[in-house]
N, C-alpha and C. Protein backbone atom coordinates (compact mmCIF):
# COMPACT_ATOMS: atom_id res chain seq x y z
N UNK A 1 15.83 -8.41 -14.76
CA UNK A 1 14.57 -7.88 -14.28
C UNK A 1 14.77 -6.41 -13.90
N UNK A 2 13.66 -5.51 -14.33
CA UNK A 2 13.84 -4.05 -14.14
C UNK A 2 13.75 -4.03 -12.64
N UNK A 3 13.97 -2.57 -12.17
CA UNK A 3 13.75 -1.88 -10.46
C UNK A 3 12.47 -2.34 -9.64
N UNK A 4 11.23 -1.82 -10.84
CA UNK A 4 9.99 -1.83 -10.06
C UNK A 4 9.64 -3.30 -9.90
N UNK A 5 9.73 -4.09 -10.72
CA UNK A 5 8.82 -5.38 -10.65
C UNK A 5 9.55 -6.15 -9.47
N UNK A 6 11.14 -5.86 -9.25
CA UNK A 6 11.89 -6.67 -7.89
C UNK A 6 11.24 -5.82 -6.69
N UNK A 7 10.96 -4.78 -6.70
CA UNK A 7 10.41 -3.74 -5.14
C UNK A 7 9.09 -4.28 -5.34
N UNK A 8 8.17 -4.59 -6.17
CA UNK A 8 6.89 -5.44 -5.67
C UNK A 8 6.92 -6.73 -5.38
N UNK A 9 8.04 -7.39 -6.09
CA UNK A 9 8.24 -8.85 -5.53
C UNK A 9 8.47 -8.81 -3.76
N UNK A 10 9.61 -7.73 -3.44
CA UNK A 10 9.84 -8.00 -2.07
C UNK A 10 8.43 -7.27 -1.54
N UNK A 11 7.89 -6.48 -1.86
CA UNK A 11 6.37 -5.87 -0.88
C UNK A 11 6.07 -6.89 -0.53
N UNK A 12 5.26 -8.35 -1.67
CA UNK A 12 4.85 -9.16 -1.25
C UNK A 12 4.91 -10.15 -0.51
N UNK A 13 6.42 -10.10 -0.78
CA UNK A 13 6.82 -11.14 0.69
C UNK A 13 6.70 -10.40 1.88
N UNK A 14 6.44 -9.52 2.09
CA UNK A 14 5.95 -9.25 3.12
C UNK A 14 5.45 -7.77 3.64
N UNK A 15 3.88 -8.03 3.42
CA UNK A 15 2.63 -7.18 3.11
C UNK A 15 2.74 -6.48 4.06
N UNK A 16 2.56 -5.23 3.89
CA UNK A 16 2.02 -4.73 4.78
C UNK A 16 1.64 -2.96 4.65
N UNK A 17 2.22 -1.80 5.64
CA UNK A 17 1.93 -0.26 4.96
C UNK A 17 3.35 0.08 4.34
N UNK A 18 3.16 -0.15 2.82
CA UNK A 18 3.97 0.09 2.27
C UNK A 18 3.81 1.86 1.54
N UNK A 19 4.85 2.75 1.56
CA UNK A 19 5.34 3.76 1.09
C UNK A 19 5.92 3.39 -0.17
N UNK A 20 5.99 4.11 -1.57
CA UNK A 20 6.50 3.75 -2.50
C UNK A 20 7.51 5.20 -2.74
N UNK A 21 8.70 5.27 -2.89
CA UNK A 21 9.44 6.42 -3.00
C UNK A 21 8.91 7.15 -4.54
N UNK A 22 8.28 8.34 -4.64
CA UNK A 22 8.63 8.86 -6.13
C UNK A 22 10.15 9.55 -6.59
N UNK A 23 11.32 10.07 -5.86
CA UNK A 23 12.19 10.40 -5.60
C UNK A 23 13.81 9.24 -5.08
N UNK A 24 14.11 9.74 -5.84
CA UNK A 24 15.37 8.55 -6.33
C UNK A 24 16.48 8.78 -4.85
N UNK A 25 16.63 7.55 -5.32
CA UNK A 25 17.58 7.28 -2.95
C UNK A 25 18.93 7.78 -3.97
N UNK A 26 19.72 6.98 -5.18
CA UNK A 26 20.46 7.33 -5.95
C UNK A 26 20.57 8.16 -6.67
N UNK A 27 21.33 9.36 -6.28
CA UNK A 27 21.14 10.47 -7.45
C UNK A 27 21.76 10.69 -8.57
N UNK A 28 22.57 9.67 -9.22
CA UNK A 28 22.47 9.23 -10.58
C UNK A 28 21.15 9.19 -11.22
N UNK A 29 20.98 9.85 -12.44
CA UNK A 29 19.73 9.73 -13.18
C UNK A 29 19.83 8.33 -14.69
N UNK A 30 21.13 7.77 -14.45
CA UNK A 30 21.72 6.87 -15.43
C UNK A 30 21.48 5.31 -15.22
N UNK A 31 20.86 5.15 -14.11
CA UNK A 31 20.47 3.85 -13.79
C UNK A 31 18.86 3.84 -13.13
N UNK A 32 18.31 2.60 -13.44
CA UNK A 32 17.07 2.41 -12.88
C UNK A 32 16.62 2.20 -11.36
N UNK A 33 15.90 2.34 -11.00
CA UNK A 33 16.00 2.25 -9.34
C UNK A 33 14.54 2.40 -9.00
N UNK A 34 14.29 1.74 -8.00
CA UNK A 34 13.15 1.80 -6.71
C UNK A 34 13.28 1.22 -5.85
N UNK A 35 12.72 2.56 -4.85
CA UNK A 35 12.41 2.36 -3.37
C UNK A 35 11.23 2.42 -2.72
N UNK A 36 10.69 1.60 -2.01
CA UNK A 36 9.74 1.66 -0.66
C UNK A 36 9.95 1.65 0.96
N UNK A 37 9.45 2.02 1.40
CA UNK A 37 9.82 2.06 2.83
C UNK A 37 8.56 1.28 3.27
N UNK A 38 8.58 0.74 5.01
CA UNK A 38 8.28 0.26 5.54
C UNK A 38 8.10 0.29 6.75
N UNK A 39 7.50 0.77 7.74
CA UNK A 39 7.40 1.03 8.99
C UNK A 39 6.97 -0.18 9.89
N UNK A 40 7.64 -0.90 10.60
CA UNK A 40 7.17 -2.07 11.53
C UNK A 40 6.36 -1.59 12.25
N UNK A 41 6.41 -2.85 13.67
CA UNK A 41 4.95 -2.98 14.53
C UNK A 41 6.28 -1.93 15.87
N UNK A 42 7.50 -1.52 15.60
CA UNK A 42 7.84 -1.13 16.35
C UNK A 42 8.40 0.28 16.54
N UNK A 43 8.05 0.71 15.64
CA UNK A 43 8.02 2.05 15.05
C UNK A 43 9.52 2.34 13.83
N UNK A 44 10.24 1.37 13.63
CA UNK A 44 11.27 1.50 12.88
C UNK A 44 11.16 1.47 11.49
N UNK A 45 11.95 2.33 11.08
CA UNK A 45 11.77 2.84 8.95
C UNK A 45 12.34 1.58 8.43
N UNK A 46 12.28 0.54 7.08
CA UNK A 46 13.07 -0.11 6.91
C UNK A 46 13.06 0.49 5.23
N UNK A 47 14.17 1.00 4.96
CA UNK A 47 13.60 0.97 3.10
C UNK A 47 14.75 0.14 2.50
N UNK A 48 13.67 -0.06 1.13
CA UNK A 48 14.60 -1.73 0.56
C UNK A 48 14.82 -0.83 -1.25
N UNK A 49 16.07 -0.46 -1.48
CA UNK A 49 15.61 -0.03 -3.09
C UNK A 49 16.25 -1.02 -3.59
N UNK A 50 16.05 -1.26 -5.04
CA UNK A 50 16.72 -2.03 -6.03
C UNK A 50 17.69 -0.75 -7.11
N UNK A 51 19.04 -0.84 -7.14
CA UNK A 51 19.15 -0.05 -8.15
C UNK A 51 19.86 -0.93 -9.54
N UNK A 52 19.51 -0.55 -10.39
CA UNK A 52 19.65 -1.77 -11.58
C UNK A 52 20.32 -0.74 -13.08
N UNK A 53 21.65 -1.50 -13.06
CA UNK A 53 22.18 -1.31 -14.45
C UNK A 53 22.35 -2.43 -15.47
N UNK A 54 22.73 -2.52 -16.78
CA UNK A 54 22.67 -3.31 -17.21
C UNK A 54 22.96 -4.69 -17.07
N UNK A 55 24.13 -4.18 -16.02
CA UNK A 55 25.27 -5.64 -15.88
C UNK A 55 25.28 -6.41 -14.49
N UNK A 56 24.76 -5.13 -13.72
CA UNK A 56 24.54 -5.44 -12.44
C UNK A 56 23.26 -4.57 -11.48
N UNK A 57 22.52 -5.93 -10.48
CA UNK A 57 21.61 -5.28 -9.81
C UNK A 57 21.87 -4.95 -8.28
N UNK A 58 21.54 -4.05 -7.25
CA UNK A 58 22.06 -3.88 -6.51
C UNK A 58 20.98 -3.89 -5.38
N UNK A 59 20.77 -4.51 -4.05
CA UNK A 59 20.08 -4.71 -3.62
C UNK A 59 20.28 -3.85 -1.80
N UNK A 60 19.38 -2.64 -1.71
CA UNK A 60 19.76 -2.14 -0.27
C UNK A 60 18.82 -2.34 0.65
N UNK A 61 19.24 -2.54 1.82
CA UNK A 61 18.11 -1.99 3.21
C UNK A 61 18.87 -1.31 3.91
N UNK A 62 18.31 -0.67 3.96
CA UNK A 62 18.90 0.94 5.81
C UNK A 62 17.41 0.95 6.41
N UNK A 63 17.88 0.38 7.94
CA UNK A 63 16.50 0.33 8.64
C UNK A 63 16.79 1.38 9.64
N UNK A 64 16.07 1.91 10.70
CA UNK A 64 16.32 3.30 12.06
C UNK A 64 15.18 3.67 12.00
N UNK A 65 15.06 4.94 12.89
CA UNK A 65 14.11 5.75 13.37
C UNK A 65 13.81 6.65 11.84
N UNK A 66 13.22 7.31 11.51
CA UNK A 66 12.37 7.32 10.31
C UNK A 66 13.50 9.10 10.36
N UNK A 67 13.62 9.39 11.47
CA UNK A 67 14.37 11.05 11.32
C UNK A 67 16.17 10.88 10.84
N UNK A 68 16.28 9.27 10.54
CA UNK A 68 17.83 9.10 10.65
C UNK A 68 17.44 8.18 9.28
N UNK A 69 16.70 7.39 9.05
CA UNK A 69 16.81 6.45 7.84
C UNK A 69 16.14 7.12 6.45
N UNK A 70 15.51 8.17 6.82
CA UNK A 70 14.99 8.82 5.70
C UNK A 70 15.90 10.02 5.24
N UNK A 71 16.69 10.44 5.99
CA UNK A 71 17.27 11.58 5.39
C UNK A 71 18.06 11.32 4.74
N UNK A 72 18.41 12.15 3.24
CA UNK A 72 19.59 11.90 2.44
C UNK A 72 20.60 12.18 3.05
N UNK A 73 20.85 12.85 4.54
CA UNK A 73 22.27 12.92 5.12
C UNK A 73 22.59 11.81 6.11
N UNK A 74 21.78 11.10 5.77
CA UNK A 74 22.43 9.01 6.18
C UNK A 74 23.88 8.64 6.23
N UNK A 75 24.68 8.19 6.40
CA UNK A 75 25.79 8.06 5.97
C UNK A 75 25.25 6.69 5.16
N UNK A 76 24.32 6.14 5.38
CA UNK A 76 24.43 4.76 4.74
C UNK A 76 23.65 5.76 3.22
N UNK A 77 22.49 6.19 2.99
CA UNK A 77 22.53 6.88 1.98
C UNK A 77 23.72 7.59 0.79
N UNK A 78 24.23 8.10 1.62
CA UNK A 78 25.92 8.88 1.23
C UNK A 78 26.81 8.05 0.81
N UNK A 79 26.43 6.85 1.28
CA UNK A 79 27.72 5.63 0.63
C UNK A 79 27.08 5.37 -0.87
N UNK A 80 25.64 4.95 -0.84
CA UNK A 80 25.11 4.30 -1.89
C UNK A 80 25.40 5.21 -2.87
N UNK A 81 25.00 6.39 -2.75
CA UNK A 81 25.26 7.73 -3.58
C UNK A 81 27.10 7.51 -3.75
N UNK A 82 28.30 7.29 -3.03
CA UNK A 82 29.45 7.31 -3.76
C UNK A 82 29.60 6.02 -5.06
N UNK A 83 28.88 4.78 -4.83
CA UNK A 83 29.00 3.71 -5.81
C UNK A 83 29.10 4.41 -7.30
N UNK A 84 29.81 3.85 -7.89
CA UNK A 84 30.43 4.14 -9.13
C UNK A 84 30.63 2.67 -10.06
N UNK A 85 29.79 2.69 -10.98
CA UNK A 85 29.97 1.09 -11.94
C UNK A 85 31.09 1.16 -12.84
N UNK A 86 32.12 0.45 -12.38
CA UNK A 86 33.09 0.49 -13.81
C UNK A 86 33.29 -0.66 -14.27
N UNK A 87 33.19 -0.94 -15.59
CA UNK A 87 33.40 -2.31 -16.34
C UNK A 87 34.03 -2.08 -17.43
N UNK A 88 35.56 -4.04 -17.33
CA UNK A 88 36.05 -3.25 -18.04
C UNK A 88 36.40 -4.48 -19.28
């Protein structure tokens, strides 16, 4: 299953003000990917991306305050960004 159709599967489980990223959490341009974010009833960011290669799909959440979970200088961002697929 591609990026987008798994990030609307999870919206629906559970509806609500969803953000849709146009801008890639992974800055590889070699794999498929989407993200949405999510803001609770308590003011916290949750974003969920799917990033998807042929062989394998990869499933994230980084939840926080929206000034720490949105920035690409995350460390949890910065990790996803080191992943590297090797198959052999």
């Amino acid at each position: 299953m591609e990026a987008e159709p798994r990030l609307k599967d999870r919206i629906a489980q559970d509806p609500g003000n969803w953000r849709i990223w146009s801008n890639k959490l992974f800055l590889s341009s070699k794999i498929e990917q989407a993200t949405g974010e999510r803001t609770d009833e308590t003011g916290m960011v949750w974003l969920h991306t799917y990033l998807v290669w042929p062989h394998l799909t990869i499933y994230v959440t980084i939840s926080g305050p929206a000034s720490i979970a949105e920035t690409m200088e995350n460390w949890a961002i910065r990790a996803i960004n080191s992943l590297t697929l090797t198959t052999q």
